[in-house]
Protein backbone atom coordinates (compact mmCIF):
# COMPACT_ATOMS: atom_id res chain seq x y z
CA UNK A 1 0.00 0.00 0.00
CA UNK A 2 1.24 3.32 -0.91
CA UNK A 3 1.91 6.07 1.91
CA UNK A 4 1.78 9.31 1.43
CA UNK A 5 2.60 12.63 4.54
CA UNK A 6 0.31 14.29 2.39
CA UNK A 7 -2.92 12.81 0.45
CA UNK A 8 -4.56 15.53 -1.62
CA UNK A 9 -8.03 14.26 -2.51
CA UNK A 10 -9.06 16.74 -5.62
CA UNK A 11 -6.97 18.67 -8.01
CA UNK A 12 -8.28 22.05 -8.79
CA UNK A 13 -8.07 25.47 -7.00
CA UNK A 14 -8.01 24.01 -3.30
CA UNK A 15 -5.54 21.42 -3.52
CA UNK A 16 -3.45 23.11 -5.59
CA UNK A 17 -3.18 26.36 -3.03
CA UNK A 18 -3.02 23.80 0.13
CA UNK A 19 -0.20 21.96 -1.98
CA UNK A 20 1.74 25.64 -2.74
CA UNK A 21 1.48 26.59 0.63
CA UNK A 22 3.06 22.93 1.98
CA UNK A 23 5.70 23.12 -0.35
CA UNK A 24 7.00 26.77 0.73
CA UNK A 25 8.08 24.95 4.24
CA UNK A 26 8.48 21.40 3.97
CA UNK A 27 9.99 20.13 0.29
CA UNK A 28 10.59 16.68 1.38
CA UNK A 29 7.10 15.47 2.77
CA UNK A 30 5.66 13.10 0.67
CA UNK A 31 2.56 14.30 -1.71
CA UNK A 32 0.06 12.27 -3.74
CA UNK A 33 -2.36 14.55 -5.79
CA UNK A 34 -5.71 12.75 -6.79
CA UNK A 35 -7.62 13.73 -9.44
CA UNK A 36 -10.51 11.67 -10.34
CA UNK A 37 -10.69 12.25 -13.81
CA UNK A 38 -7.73 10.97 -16.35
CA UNK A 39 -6.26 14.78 -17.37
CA UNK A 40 -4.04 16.87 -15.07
CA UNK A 41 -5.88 19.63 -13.05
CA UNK A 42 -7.80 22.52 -14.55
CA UNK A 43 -9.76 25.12 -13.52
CA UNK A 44 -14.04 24.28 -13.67
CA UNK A 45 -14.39 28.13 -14.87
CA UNK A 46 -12.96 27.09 -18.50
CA UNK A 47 -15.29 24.63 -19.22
CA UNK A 48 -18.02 26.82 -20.96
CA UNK A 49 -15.32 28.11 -23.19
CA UNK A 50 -13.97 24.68 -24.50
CA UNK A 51 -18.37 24.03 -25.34
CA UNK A 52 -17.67 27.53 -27.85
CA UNK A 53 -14.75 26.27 -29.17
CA UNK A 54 -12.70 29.70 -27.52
CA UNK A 55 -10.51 27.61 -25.69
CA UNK A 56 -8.77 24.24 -27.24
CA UNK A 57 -9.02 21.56 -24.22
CA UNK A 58 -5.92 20.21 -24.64
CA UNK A 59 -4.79 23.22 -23.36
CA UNK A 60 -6.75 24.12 -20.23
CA UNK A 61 -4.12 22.43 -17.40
CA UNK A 62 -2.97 24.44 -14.47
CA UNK A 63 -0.27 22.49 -13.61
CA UNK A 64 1.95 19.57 -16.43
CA UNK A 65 4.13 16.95 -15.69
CA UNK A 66 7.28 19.14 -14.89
CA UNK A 67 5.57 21.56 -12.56
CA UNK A 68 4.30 17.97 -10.61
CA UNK A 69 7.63 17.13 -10.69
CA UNK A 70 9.33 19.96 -9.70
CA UNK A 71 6.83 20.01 -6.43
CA UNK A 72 7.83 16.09 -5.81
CA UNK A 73 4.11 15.46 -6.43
CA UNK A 74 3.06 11.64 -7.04
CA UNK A 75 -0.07 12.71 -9.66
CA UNK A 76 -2.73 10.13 -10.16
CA UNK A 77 -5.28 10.79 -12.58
CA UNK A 78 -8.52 8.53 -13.17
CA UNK A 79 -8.43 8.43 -9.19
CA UNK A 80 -12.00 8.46 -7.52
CA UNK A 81 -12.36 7.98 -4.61
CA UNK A 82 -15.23 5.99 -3.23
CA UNK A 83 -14.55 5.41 0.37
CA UNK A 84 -12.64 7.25 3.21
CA UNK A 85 -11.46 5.41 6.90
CA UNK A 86 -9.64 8.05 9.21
CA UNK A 87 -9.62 5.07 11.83
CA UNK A 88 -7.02 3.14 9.85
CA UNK A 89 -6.04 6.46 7.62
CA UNK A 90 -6.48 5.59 4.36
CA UNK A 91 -8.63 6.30 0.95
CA UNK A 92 -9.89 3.62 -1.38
CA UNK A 93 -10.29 3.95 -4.85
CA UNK A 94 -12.72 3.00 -7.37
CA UNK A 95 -9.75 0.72 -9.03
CA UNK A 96 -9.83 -1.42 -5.53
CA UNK A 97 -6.08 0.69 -5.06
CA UNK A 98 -5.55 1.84 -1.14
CA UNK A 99 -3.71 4.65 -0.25
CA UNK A 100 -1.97 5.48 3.29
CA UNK A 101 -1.50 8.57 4.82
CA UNK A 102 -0.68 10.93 7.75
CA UNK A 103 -2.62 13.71 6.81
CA UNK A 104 -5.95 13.97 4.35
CA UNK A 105 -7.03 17.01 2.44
CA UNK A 106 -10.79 16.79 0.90
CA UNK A 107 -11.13 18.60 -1.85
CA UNK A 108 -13.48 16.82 -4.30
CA UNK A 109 -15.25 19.66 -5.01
CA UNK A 110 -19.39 19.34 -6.44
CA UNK A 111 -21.34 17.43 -8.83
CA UNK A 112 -24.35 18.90 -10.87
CA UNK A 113 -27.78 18.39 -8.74
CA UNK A 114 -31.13 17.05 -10.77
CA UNK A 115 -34.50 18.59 -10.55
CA UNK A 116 -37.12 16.43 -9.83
CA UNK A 117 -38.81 16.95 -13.44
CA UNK A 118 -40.89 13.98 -14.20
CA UNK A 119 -39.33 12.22 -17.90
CA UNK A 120 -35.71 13.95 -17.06
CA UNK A 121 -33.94 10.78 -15.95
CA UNK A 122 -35.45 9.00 -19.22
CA UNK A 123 -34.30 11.98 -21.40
CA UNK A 124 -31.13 12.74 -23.04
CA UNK A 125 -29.46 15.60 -21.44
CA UNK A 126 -26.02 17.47 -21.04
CA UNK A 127 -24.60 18.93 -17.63
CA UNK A 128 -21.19 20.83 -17.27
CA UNK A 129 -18.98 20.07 -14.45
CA UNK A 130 -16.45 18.06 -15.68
CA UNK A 131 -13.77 18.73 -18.50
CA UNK A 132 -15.10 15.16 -20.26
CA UNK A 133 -18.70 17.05 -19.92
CA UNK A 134 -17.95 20.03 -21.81
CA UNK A 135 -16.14 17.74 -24.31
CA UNK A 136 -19.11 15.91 -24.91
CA UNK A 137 -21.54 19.03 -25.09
CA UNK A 138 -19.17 20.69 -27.65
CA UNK A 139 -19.23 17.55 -29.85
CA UNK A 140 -23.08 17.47 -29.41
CA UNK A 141 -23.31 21.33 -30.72
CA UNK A 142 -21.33 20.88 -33.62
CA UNK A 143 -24.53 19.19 -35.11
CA UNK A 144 -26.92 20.63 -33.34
CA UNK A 145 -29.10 23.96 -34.09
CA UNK A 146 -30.75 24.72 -30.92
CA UNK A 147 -31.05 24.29 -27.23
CA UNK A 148 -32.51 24.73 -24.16
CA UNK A 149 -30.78 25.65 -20.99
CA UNK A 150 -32.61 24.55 -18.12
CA UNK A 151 -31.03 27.15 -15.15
CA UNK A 152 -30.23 30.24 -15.03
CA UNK A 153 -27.34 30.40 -12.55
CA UNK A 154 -23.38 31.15 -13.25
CA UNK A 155 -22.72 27.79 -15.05
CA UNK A 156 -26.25 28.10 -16.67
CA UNK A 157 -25.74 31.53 -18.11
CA UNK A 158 -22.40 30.56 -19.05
CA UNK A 159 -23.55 27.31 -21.33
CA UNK A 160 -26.40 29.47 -23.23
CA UNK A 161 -23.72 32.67 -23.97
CA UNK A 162 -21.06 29.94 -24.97
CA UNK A 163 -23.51 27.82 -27.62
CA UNK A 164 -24.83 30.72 -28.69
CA UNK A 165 -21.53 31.73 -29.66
CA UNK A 166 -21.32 28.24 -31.22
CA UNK A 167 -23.86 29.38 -33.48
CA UNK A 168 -27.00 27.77 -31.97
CA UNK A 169 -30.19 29.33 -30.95
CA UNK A 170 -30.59 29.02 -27.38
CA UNK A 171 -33.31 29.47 -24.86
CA UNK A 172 -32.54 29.78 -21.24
CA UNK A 173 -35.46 28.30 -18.93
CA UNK A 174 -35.67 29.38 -15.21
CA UNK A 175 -38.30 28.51 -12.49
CA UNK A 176 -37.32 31.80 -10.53
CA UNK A 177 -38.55 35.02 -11.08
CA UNK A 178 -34.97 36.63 -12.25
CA UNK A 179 -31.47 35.05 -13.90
CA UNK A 180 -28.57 35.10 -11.15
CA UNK A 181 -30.24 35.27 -8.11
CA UNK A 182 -27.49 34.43 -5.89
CA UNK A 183 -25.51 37.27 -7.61
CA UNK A 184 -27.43 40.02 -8.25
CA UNK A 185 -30.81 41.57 -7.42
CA UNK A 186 -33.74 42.14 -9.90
CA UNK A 187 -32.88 45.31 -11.42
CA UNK A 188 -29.62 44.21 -12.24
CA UNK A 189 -30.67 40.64 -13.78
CA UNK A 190 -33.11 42.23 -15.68
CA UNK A 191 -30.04 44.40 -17.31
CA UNK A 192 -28.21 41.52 -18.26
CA UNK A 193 -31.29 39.59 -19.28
CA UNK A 194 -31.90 42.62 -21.87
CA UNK A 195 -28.11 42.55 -23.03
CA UNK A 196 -28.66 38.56 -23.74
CA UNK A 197 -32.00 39.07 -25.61
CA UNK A 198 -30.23 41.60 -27.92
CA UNK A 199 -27.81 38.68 -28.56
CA UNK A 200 -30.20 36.20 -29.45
CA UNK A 201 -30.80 34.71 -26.70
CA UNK A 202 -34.28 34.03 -25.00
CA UNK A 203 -34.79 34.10 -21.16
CA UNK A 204 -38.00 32.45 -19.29
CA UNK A 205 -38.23 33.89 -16.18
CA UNK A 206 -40.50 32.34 -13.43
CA UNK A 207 -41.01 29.27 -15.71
CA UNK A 208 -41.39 25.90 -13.90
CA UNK A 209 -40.85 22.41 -16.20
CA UNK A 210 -43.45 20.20 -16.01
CA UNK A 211 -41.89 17.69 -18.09
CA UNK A 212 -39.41 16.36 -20.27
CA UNK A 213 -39.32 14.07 -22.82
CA UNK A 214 -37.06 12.80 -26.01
CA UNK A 215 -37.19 11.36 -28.58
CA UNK A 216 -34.97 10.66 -32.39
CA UNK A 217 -32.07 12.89 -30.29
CA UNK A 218 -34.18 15.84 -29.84
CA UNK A 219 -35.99 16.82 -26.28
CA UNK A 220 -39.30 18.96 -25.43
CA UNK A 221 -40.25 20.76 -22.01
CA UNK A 222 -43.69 21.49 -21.23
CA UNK A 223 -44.25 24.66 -18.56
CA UNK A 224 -46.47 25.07 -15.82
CA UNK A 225 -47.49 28.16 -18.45
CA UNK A 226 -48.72 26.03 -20.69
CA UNK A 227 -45.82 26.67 -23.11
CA UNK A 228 -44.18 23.70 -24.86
CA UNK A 229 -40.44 23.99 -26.19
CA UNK A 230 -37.91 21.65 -28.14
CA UNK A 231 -34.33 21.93 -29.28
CA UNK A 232 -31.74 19.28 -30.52
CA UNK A 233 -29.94 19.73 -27.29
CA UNK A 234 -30.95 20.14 -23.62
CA UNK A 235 -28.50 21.28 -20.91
CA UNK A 236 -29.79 21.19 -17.24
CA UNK A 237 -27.59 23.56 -14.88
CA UNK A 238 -29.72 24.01 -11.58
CA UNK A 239 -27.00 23.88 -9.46
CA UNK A 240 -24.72 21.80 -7.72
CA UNK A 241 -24.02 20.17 -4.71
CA UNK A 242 -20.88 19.32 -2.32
CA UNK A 243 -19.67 15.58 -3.49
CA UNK A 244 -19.41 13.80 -0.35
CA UNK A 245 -20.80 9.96 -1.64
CA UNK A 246 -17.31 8.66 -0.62
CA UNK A 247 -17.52 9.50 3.53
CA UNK A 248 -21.03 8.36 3.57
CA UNK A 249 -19.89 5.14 6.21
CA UNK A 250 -17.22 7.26 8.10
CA UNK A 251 -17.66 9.33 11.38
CA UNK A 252 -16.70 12.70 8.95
CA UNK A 253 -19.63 15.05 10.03
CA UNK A 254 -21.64 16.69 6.81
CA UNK A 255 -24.29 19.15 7.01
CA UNK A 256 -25.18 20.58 3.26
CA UNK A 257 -20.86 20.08 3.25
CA UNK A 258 -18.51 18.51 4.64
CA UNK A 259 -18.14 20.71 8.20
CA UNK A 260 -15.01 22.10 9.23
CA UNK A 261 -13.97 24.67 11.88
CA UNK A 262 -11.65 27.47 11.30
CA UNK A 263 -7.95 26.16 10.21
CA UNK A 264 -10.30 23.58 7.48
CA UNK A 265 -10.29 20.65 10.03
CA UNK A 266 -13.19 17.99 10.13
CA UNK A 267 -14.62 16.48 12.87
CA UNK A 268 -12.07 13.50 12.14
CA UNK A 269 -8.37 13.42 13.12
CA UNK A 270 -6.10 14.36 10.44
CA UNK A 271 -8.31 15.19 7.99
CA UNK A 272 -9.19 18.52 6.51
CA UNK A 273 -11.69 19.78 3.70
CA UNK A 274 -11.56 22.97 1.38
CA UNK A 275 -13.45 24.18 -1.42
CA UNK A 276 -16.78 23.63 -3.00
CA UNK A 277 -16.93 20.46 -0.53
CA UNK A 278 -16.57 22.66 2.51
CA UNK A 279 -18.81 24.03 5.29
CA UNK A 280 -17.51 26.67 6.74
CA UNK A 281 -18.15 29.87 8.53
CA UNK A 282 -19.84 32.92 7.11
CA UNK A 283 -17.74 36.34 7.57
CA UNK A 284 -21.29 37.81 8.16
CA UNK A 285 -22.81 35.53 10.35
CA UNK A 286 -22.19 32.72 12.76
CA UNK A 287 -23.59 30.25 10.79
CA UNK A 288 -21.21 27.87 8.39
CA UNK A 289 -22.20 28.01 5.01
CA UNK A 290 -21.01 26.25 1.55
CA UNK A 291 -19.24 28.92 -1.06
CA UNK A 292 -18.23 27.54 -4.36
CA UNK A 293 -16.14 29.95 -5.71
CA UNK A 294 -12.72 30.14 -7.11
CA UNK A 295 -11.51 32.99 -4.05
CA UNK A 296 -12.80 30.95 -1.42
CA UNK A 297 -11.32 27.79 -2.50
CA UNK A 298 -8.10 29.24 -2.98
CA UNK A 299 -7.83 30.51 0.86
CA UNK A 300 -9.58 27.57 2.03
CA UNK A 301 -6.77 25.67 0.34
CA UNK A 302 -4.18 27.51 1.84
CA UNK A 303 -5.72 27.93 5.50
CA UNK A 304 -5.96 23.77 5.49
CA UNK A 305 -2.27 23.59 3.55
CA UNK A 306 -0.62 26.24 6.50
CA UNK A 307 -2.85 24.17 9.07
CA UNK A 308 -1.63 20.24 7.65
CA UNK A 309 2.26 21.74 8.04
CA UNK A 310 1.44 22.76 11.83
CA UNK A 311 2.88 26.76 10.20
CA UNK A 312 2.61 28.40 13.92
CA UNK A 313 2.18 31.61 12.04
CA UNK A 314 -1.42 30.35 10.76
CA UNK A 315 -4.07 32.73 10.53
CA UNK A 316 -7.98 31.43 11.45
CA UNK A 317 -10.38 31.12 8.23
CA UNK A 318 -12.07 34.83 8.33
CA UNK A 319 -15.37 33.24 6.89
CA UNK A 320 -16.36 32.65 3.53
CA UNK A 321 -16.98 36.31 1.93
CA UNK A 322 -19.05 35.80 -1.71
CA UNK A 323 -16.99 36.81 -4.56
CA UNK A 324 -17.99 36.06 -8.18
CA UNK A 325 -16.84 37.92 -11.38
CA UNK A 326 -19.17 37.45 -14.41
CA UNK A 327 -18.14 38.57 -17.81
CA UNK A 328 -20.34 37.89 -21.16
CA UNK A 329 -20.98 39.25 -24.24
CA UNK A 330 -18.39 42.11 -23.89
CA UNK A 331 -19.55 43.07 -20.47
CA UNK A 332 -18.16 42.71 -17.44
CA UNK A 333 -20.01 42.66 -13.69
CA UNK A 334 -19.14 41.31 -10.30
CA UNK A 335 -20.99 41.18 -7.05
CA UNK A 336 -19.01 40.94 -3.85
CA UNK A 337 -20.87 40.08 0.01
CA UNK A 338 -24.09 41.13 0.76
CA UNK A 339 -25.97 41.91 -2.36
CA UNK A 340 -29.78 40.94 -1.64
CA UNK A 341 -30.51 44.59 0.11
CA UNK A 342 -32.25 46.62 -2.87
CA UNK A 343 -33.39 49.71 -0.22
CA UNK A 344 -32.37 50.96 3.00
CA UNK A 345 -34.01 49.08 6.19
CA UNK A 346 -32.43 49.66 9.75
CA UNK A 347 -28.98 49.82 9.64
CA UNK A 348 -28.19 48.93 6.29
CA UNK A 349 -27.87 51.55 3.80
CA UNK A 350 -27.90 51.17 -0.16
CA UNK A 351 -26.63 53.46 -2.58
CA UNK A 352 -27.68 52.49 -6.32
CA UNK A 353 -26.61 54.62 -9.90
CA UNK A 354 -28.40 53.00 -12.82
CA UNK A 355 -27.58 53.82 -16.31
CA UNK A 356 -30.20 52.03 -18.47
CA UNK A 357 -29.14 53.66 -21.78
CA UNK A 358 -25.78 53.28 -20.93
CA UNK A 359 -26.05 49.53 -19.31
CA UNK A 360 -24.20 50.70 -16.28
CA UNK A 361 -24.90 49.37 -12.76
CA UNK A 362 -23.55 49.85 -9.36
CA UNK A 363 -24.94 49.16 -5.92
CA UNK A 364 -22.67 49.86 -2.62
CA UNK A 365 -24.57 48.31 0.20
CA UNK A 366 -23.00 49.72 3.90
CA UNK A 367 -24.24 48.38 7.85
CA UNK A 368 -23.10 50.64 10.19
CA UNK A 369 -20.86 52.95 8.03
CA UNK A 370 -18.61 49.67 6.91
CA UNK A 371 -18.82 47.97 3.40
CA UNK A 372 -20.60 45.09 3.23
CA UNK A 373 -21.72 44.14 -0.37
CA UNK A 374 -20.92 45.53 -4.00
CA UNK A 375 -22.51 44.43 -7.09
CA UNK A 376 -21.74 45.87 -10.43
CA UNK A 377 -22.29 45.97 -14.43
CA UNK A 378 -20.25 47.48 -16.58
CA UNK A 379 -18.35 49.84 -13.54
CA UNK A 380 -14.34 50.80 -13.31
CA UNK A 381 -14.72 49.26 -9.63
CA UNK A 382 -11.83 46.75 -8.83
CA UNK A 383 -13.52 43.72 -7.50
CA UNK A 384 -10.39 42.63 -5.16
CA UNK A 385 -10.00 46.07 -3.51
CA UNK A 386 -13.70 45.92 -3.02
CA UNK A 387 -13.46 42.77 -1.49
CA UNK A 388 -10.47 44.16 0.87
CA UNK A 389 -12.50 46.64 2.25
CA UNK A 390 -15.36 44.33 3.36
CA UNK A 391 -13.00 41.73 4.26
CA UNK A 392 -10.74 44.12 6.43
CA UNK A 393 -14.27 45.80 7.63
CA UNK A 394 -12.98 49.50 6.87
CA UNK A 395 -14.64 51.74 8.72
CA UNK A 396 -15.94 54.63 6.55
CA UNK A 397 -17.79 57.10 8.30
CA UNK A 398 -15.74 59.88 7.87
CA UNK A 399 -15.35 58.93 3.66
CA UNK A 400 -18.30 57.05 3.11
CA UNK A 401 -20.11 60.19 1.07
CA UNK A 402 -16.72 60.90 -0.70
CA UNK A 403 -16.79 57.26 -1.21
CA UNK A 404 -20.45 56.82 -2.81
CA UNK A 405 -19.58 59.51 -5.12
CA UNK A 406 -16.40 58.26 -6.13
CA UNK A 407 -15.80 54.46 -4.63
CA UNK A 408 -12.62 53.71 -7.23
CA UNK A 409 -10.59 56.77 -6.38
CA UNK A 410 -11.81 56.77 -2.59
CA UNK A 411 -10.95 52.99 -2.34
CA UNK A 412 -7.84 52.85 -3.71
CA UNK A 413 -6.81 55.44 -1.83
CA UNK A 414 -7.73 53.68 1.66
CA UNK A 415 -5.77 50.50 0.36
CA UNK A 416 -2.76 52.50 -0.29
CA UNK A 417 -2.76 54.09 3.29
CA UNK A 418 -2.99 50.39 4.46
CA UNK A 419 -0.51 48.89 2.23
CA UNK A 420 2.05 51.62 3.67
């Protein structure tokens, strides 16, 4: 059986950053890298671009064979991992293959989730998650003229920009009443919503599925409205879920994720978790919560990485802080911490410009004179330095009208005072 100091269960953003930071201290610890599909590790957020055709995916790797080696990283692709035992310290693999190790890093990331849509299961259907996924869907477009995009989240959005792109005429299908809604609030989803009509593409809003069927390679949806659709091509993207099958008979404690306190450690010994598979705490609120994106993975990685080397100068996890950049069609938005405040109501305050004819959009959100969301469309705003200043809790009181008027200038110019 193979031992390994370090067993790094997952190979994107987490295990990667908990891998850099165990490597800037200990060079000689033994490393085994698991990823559980055959390709070296890549980055989720490319996949919509290898469905257009933008991005070639043979060429989508963070890390090749002589960065691996140059780390003294034993890489093992076509790994999955099916069953964890932190009694006797190793991970089984779907080969029958058992690994050893000292210390365990879960990073498996999610898996798409299915709605319960009676005739999906028996239908022919397309998600994208995995770089094998978007292969597939990218094949399946080449041929096809239409689809439907069932979802109207990041990766849903994402998948009807990049086959539209690909030349097919796509309609986007959502059971909410707006597109993004963990991202942005309704006057802002409505903006992009316009910008992706004017490129084609057609957005139901606060349409439920009441069915699907196929048939001869083509599928049709029936609404609660009473509205039937088909395309040659269905992709369902209604969100994801933590991928935790593999501790399901081990004393790891899951919630909606795998839980972990504030240096990334689970309730087992040894054993740590980062990344879409994690539950940890909120910046804003006691409460742990799951946060799949790329920032938060990355310092999740590192937190568990500094925390697996026993680094005494560790800092605790601040709490997960939302943090998404969107770009499509030309445009570019972000939204940063709380962004579901649209007016002012106790001690939150909201300052919104809207530019309609100009499809600009800006909302600073403040609680008690500090920063504590940002979402934008189309703004000069730096999304890290905005995330700095809610993340450092900056008090603005004495700025903050200076700031609303002119929040680029005003926060750079805070950053620099505490950079010096």
């Amino acid at each position: 059986m193979d031992q390994s100091k370090y067993l790094i269960v997952g190979s994107s953003h987490a295990g990667l950053s908990a891998i850099e930071a165990i490597r800037i201290q200990d060079m000689e610890g033994s490393i085994t890298l698991l990823n559980q599909e055959d390709c070296f590790p890549y980055s989720p957020t490319i996949l919509p671009y290898v469905v257009s055709g933008k991005v070639d995916a043979s060429n989508v790797s963070l890390v090749n064979e002589q960065d691996l080696d140059h780390y003294r990283i034993t890489f093992k692709g076509g790994a999955k991992a099916v069953k964890v035992d932190p009694t006797s310290h190793t991970v089984t693999l779907q080969s029958g293959e058992t690994l050893g190790y000292e210390k365990l890093l879960l990073a498996t990331g999610a898996e798409p989730t299915l709605p319960p849509i009676p005739g999906l299961q028996n239908a022919r259907f397309h998600v994208l998650r995995t770089l094998g996924q978007a292969r597939q869907l990218r094949d399946a477009a080449q041929t096809a003229g239409s689809a439907i995009v069932l979802g109207a989240g990041l990766i849903g959005m994402h998948a009807a920009e990049n086959l539209a792109k690909a030349g097919l005429r796509v309609t986007v299908v959502e059971a909410l009443p707006q597109v993004l809604p963990a991202y942005f609030d309704g006057q802002a989803a409505d903006l992009i919503r316009k910008i992706f009509a004017e490129q084609g593409v057609d957005i139901l809003t606060g349409s439920a599925v009441t069915r699907v069927a196929s048939s001869s390679g083509a599928c049709a949806l029936s609404l609660e409205s009473g509205l039937d659709l088909s395309a040659d091509l269905l992709v369902v993207a209604t969100g994801v879920k933590p991928r935790v099958s593999y501790i399901s008979n081990s004393d790891i404690q899951v919630d909606q994720g795998i839980l972990v306190n504030e240096t990334m450690r689970t309730s087992a010994n040894d054993v740590w978790a980062a990344g879409d598979v994690a539950q940890a705490r909120s910046f804003f609120e006691p409460s742990k919560v799951v946060l799949g994106t790329l920032p938060t993975a990355v310092e999740q990685g590192r937190t568990a990485g500094l925390d697996m080397l026993g680094d005494p100068a560790l800092k605790p996890y601040p709490g997960g802080i939302p943090m998404n950049t969107y770009r499509f069609f030309g445009h570019r938005s972000f939204s940063v911490g709380m962004i579901g405040a649209t007016e002012p109501a106790g001690d939150v305050e909201v300052d919104l410009m809207f530019l309609p004819a100009s499809q600009q959009y800006q909302k600073l959100v403040y609680r008690d004179n500090k920063l504590v969301g940002v979402s934008c469309i189309n703004s000069s705003l730096d999304p890290g330095i905005m995330y700095q200043l809610i993340k450092r809790q900056e008090d603005l009181t004495e700025v903050k009208k200076r700031f609303s008027r002119a929040p680029r200038e005003i926060g750079r110019l805070l950053m620099s005072r505490n950079w010096c």
